[in-house]
Protein backbone atom coordinates (compact mmCIF):
# COMPACT_ATOMS: atom_id res chain seq x y z
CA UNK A 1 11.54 -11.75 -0.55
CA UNK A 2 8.98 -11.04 2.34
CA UNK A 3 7.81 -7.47 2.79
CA UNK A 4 9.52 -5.49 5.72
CA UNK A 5 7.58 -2.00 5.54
CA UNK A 6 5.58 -0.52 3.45
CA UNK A 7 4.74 3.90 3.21
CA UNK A 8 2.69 5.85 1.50
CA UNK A 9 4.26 9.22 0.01
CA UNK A 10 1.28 11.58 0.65
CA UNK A 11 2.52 14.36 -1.31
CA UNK A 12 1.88 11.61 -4.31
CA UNK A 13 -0.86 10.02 -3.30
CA UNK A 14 -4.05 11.31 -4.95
CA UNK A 15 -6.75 9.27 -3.19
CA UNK A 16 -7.64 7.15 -6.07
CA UNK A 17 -8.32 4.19 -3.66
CA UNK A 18 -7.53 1.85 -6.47
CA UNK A 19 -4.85 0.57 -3.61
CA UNK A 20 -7.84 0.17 -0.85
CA UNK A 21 -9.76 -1.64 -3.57
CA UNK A 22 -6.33 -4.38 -4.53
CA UNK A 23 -5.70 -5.00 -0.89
CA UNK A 24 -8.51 -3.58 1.80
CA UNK A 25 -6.41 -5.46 4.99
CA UNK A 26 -3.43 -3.22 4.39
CA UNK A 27 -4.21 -0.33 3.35
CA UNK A 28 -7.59 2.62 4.02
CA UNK A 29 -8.25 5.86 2.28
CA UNK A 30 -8.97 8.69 4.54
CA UNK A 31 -7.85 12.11 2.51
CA UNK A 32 -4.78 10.26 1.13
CA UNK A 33 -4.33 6.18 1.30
CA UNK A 34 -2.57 5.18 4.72
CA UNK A 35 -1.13 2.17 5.80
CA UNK A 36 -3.42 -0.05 8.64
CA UNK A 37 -1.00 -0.09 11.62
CA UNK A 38 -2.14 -3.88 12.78
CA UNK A 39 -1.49 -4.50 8.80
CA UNK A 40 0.06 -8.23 8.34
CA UNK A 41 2.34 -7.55 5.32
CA UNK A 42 3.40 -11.19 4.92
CA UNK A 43 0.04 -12.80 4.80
CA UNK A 44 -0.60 -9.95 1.64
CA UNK A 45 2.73 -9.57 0.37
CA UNK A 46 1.62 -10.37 -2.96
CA UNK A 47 -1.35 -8.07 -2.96
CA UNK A 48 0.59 -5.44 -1.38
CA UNK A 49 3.10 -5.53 -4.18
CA UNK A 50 0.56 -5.28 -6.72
CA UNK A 51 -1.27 -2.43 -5.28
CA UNK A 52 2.58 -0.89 -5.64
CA UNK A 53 2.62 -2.14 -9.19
CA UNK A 54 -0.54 -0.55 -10.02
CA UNK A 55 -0.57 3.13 -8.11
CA UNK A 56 -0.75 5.36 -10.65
CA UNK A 57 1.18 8.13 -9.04
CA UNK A 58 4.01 5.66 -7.61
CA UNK A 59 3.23 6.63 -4.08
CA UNK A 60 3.08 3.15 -2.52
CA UNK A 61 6.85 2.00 -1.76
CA UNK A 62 7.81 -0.90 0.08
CA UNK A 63 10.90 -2.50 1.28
CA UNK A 64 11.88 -6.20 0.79
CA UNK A 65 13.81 -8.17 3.98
């Protein structure tokens, strides 16, 4: 299934960047990670759902179409 959206919860997020690092065209750390507005999610829908996969605090969510 194709990624629809994808949010960070900032109250989880603790700036690790380890999502920035996985996949750099979605998402940017400022104080917390954020989502790139202009973000493609289907050309890195499999990077995307690793950086998901590997956030340590869970804060990466994402919904499937």
């Amino acid at each position: 299934m194709a990624v629809a959206k994808v949010w960070i919860d900032k109250d989880a997020c603790t700036g690790c960047g380890l999502c920035e690092g996985t996949c750099p065209q979605v998402f940017e750390l400022n104080d917390v990670a954020e989502v790139k507005e202009e973000a493609d999610f289907n050309e890195f829908e499999e990077k995307i759902k690793e950086a998901a996969e590997d956030c340590p605090t869970e804060a990466i969510h994402l919904e499937e179409k």
